[in-house]
N, C-alpha and C. Protein backbone atom coordinates (compact mmCIF):
# COMPACT_ATOMS: atom_id res chain seq x y z
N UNK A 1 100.77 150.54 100.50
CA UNK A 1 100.40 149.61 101.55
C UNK A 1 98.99 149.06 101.33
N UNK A 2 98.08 149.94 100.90
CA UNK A 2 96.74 149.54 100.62
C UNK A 2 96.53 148.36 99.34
N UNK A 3 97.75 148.75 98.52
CA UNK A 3 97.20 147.62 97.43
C UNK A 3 98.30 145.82 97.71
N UNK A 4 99.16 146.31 99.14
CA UNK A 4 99.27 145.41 99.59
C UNK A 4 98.49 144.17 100.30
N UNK A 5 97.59 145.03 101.02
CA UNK A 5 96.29 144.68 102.01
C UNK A 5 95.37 143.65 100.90
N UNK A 6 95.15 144.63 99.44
CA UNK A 6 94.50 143.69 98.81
C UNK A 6 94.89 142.62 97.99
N UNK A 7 95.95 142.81 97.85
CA UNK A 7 96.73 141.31 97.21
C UNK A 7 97.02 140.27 98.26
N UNK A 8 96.85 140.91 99.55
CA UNK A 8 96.81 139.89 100.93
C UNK A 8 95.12 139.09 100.82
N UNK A 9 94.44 139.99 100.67
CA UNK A 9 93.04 139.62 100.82
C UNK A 9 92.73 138.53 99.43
N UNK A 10 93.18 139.43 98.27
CA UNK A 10 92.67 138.27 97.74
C UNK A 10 93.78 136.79 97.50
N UNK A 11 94.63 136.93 97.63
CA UNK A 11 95.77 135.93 98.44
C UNK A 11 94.83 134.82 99.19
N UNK A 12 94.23 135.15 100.32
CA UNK A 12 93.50 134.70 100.92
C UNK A 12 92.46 134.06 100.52
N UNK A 13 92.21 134.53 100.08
CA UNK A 13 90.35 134.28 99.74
C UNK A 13 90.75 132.98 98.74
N UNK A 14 91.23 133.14 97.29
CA UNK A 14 92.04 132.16 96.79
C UNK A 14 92.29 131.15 97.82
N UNK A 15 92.92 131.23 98.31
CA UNK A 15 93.65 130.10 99.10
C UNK A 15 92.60 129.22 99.95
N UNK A 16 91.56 129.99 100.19
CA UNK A 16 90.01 129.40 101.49
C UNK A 16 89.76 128.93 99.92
N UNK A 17 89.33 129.29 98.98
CA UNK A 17 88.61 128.62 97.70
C UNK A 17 88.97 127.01 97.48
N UNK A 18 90.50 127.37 97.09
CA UNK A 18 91.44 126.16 96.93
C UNK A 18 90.94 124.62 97.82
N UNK A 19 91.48 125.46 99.42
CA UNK A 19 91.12 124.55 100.15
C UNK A 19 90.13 123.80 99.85
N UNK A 20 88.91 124.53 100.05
CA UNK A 20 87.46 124.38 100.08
C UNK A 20 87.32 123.30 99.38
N UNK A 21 87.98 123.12 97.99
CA UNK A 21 87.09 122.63 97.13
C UNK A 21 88.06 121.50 97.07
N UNK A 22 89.04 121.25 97.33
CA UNK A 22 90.00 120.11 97.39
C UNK A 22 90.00 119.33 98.72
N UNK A 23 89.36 120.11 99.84
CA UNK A 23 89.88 119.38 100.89
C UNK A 23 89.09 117.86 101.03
N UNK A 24 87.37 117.81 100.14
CA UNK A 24 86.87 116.60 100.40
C UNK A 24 87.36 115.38 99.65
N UNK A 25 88.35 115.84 99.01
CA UNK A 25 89.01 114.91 98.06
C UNK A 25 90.00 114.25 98.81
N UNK A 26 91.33 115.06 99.76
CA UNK A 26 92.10 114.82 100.32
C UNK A 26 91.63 114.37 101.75
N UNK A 27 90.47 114.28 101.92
CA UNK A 27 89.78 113.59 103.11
C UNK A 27 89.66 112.33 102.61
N UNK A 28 89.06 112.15 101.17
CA UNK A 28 88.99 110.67 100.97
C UNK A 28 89.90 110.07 100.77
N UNK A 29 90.90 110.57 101.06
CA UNK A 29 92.34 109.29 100.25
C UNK A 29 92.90 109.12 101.58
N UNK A 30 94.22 108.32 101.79
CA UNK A 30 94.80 108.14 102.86
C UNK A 30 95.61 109.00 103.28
N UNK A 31 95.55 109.60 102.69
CA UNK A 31 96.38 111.08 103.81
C UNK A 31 96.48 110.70 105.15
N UNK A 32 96.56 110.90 106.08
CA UNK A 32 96.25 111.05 107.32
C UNK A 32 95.05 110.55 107.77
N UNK A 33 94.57 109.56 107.35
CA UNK A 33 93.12 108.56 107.12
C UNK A 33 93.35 108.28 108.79
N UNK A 34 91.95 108.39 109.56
CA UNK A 34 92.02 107.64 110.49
C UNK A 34 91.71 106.08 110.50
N UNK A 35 92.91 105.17 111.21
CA UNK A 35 92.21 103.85 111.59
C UNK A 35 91.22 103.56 112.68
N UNK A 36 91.01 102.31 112.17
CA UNK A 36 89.85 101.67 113.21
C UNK A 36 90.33 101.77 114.83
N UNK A 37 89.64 102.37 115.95
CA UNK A 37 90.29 101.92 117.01
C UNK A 37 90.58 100.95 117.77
N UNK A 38 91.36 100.37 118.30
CA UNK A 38 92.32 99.25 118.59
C UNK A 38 92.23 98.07 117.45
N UNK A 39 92.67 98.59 116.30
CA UNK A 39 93.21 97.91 115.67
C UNK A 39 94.52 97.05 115.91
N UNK A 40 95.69 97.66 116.49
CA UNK A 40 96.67 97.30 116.75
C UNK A 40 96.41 95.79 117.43
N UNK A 41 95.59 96.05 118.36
CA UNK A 41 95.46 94.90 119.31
C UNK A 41 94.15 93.64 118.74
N UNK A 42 93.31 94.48 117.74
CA UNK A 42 91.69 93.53 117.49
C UNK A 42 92.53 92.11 117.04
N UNK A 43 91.86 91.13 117.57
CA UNK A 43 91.98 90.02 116.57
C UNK A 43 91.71 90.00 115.75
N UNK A 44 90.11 89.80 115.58
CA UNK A 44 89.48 90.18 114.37
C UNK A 44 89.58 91.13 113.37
N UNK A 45 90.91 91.10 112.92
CA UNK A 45 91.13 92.41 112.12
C UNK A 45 90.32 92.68 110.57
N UNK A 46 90.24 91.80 110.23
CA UNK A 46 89.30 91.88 108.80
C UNK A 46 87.85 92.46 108.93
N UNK A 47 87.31 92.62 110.30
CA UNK A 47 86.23 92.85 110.84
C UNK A 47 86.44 94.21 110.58
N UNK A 48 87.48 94.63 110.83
CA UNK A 48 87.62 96.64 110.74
C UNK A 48 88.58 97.14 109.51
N UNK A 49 88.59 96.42 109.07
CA UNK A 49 89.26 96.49 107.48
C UNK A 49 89.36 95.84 106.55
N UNK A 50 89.36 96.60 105.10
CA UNK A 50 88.56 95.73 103.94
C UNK A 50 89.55 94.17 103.18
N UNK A 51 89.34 93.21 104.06
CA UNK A 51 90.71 92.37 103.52
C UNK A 51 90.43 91.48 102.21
N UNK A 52 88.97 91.97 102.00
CA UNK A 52 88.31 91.56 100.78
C UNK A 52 88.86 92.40 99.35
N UNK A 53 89.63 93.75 99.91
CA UNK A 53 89.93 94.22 99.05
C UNK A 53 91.41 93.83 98.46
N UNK A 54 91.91 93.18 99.02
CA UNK A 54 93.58 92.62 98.84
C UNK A 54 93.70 91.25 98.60
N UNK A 55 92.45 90.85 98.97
CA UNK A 55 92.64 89.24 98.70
C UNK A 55 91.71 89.17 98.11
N UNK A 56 91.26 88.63 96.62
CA UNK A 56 90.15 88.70 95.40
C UNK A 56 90.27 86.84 95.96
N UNK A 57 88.71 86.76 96.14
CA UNK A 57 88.44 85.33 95.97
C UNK A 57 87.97 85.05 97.82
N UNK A 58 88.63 85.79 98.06
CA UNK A 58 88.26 84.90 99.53
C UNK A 58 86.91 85.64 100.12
N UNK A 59 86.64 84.59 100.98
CA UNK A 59 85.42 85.70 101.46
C UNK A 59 85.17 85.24 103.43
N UNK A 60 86.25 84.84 103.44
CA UNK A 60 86.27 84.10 105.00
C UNK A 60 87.92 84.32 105.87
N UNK A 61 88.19 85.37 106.21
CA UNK A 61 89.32 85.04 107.06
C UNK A 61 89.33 84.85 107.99
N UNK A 62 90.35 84.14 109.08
CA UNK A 62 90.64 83.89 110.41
C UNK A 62 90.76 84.84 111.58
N UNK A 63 90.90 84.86 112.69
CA UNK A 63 91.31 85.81 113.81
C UNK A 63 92.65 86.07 113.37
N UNK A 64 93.89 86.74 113.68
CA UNK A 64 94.79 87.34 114.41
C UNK A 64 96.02 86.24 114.64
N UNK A 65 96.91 85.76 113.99
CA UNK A 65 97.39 84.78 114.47
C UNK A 65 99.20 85.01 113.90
N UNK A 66 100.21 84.19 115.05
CA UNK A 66 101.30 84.20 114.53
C UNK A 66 102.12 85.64 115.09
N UNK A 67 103.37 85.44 114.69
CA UNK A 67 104.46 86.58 115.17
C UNK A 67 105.39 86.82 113.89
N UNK A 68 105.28 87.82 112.83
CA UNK A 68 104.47 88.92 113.07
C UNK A 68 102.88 88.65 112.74
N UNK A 69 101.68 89.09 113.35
CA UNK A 69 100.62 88.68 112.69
C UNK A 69 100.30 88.80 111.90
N UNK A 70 99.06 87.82 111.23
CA UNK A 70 98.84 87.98 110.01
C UNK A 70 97.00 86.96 110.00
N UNK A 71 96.45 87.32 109.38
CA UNK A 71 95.15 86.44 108.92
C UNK A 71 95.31 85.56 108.22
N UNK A 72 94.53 84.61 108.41
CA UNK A 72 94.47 83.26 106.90
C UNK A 72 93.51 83.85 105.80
N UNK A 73 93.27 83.70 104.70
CA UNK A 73 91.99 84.27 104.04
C UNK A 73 91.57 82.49 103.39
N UNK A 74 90.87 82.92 103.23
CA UNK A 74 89.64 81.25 102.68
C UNK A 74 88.76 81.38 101.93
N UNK A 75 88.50 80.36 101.17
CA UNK A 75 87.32 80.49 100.23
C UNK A 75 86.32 80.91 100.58
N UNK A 76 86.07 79.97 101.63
CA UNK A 76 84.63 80.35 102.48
C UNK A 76 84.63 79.53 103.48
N UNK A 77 83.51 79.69 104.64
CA UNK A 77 83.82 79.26 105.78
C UNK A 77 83.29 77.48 105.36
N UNK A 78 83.37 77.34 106.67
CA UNK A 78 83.22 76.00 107.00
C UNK A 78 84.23 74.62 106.84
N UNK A 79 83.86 73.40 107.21
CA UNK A 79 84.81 72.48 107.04
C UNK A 79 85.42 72.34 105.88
N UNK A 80 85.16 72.67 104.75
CA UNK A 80 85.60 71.98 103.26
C UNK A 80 86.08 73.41 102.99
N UNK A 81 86.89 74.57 103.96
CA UNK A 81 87.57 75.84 103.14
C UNK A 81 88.74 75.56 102.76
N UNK A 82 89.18 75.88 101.80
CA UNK A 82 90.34 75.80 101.36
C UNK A 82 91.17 77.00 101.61
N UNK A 83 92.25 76.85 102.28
CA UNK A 83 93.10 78.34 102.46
C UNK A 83 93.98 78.95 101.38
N UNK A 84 93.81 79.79 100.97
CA UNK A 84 94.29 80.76 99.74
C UNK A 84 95.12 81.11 99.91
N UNK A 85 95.05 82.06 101.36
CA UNK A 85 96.51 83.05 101.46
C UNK A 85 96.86 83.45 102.56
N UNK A 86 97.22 84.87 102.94
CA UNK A 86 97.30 85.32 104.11
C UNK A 86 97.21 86.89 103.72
N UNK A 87 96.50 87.45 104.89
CA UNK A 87 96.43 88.84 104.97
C UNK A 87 97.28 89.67 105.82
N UNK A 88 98.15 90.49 105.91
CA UNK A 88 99.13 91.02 106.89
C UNK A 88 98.75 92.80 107.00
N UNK A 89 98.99 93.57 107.90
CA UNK A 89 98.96 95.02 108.36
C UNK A 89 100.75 95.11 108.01
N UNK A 90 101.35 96.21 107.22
CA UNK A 90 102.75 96.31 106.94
C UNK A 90 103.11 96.47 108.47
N UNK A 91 102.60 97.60 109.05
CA UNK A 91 103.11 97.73 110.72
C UNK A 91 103.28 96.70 111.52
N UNK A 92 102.82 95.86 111.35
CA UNK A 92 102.63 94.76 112.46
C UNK A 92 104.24 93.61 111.96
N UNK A 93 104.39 94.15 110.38
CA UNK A 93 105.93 93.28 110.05
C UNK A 93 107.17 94.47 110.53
N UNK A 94 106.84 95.53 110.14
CA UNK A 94 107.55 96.54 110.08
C UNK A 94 107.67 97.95 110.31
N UNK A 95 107.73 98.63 111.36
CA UNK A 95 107.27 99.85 111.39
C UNK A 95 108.00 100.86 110.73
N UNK A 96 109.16 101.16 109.76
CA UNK A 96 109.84 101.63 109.20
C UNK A 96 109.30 102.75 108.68
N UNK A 97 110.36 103.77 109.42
CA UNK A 97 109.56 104.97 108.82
C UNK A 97 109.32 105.60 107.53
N UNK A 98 108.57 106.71 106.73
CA UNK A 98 108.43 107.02 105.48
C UNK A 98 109.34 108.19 105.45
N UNK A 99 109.41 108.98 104.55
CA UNK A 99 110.07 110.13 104.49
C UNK A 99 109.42 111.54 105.88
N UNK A 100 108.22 111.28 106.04
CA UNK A 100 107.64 112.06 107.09
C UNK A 100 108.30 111.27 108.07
N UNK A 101 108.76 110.27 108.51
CA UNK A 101 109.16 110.02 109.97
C UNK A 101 107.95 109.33 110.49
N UNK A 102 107.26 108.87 109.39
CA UNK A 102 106.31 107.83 110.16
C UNK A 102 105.51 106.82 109.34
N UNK A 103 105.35 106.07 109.68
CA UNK A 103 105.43 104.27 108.87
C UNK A 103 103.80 105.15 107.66
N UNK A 104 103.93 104.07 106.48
CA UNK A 104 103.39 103.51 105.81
C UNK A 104 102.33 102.71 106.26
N UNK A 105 101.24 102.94 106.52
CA UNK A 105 100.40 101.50 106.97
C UNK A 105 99.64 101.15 105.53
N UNK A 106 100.05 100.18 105.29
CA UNK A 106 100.01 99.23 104.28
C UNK A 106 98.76 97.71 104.14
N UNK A 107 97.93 97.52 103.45
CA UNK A 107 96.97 95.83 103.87
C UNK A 107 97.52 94.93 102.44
N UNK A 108 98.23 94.31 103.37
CA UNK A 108 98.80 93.43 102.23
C UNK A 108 98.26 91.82 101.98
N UNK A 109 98.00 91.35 100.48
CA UNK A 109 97.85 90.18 100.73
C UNK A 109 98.27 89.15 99.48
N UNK A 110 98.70 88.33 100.38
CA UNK A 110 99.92 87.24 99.79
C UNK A 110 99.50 85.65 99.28
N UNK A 111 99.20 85.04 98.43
CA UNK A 111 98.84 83.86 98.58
C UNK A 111 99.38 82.75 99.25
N UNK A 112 99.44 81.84 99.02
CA UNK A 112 100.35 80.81 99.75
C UNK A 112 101.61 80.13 99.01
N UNK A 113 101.74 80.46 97.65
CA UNK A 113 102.91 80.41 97.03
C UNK A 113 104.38 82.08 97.60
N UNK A 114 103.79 82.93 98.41
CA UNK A 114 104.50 83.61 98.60
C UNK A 114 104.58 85.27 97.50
N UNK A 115 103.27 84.84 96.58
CA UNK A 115 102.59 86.25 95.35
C UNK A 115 102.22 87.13 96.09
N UNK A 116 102.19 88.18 95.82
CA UNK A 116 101.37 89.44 96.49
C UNK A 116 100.40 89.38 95.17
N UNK A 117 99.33 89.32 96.16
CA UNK A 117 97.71 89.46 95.43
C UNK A 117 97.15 90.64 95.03
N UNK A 118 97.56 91.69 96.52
CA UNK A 118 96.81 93.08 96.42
C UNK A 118 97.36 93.56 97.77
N UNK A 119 97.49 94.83 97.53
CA UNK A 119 97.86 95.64 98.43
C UNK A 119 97.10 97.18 98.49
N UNK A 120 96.60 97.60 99.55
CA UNK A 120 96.05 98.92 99.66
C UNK A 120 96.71 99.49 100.85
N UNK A 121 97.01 100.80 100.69
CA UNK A 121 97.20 101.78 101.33
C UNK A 121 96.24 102.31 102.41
N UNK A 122 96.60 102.01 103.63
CA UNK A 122 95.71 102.52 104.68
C UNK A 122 95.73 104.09 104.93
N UNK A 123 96.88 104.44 105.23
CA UNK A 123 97.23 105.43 105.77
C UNK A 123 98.63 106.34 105.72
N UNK A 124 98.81 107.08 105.85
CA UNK A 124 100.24 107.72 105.11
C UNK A 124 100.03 109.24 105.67
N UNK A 125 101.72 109.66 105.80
CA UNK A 125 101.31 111.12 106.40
C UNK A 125 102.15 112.01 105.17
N UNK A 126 102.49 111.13 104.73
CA UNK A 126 103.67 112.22 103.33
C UNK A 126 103.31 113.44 102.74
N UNK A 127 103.63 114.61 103.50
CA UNK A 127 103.07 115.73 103.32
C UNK A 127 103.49 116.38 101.44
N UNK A 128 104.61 115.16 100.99
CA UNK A 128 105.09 115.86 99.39
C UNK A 128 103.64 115.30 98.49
N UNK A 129 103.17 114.52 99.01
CA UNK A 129 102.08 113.82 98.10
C UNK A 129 101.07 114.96 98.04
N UNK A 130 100.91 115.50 98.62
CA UNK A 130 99.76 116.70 98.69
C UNK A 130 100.53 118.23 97.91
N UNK A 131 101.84 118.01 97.69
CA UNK A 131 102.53 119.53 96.94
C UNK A 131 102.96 119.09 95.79
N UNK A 132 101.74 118.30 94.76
CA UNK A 132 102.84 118.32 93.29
C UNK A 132 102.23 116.75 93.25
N UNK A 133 103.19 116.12 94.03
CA UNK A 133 102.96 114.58 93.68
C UNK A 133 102.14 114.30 93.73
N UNK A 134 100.95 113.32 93.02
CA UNK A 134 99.03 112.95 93.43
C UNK A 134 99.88 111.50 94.18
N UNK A 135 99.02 111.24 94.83
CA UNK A 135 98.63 109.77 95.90
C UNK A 135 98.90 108.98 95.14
N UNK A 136 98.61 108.88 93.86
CA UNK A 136 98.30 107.83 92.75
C UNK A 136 99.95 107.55 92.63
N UNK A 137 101.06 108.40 92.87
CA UNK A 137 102.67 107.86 92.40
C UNK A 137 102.50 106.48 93.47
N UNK A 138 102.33 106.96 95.13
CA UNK A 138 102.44 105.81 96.09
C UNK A 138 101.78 104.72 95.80
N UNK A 139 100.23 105.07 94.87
CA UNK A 139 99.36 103.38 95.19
C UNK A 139 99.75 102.68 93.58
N UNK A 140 100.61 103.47 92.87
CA UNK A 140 101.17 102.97 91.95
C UNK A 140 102.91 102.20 91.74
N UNK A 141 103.50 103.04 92.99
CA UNK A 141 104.59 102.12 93.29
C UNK A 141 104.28 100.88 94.51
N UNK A 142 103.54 100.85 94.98
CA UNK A 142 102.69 100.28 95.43
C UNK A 142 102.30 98.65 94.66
N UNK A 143 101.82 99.24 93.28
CA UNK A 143 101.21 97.98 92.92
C UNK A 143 101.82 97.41 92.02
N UNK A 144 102.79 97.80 91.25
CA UNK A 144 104.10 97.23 90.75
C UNK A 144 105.10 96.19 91.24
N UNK A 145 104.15 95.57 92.64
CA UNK A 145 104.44 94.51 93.76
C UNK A 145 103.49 93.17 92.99
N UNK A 146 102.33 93.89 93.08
CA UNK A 146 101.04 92.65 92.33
C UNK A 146 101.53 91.57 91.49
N UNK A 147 101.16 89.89 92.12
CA UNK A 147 101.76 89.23 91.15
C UNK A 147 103.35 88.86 90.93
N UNK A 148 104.04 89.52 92.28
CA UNK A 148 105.56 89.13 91.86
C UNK A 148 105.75 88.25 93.06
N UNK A 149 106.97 87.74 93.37
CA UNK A 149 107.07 86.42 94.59
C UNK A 149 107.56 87.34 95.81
N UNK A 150 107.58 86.77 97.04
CA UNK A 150 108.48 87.29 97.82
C UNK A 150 109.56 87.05 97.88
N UNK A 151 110.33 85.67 97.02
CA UNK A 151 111.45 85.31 96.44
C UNK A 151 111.95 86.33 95.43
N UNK A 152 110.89 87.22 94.85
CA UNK A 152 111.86 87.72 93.48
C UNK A 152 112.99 89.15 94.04
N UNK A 153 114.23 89.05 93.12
CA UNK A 153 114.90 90.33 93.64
C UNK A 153 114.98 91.43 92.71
């Protein structure tokens, strides 16, 4: 029983190590990432999320607009912008659940030919990504989107 106790203990201890030293890693990725609050509802959504990161080139998007919503992105502000694309939240098209039973939140962005430009991963609860699988399978099936139409099948 005693050399049970210690294969429990160091069982343990291992396991606090593990954690320890992985958990600031799995804090930085989207695991279970918290969003901005009232996102759902902000207009200004680019204001609380990086839409600079999905749309290369723009540096000016719009409020909140349309059913399902979505942003304009733009060259830059003022009278002479030219509109590029559009920025969308996947939830706000689709709430479809993941294998956990709960959506994908997705920042997608599309030009105006209907291309996906860039897409990042907000948030995700997929507890297999953390046993075996790295994050990197999702932001890699993920980006195997980049560059194709919303026409293509």
């Amino acid at each position: 029983m005693n050399l049970l106790r210690q294969r429990c203990a160091v069982f343990g201890i291992a396991f606090f190590i593990l954690f320890a030293l992985f958990s600031p890693r799995v804090q930085a990725n989207a695991y279970e990432a918290e969003l901005p609050a009232g996102l759902a509802s902000a207009t200004d959504m680019c204001a609380l999320l990086p839409c600079t990161d999905v749309f290369p080139g723009a540096t000016h998007f719009s409020e909140r607009k349309g059913q399902p919503p979505y942003v304009e992105a733009y060259d830059k502000a003022g009278a002479d912008k030219k509109l590029l694309g559009y920025v969308m939240l996947s939830t706000d098209i689709t709430d479809t659940p993941a294998y956990s039973g709960k959506p994908v939140v997705t920042l997608i962005g599309m030009d105006t030919k209907g291309i996906f430009v860039g897409v990042k991963v907000l948030k995700h609860s997929e507890p297999i990504l953390l046993l075996g699988i790295p994050e990197s399978a999702l932001l890699n099936f993920n980006a195997q989107y980049l560059g194709k139409s919303v026409a293509d099948k």
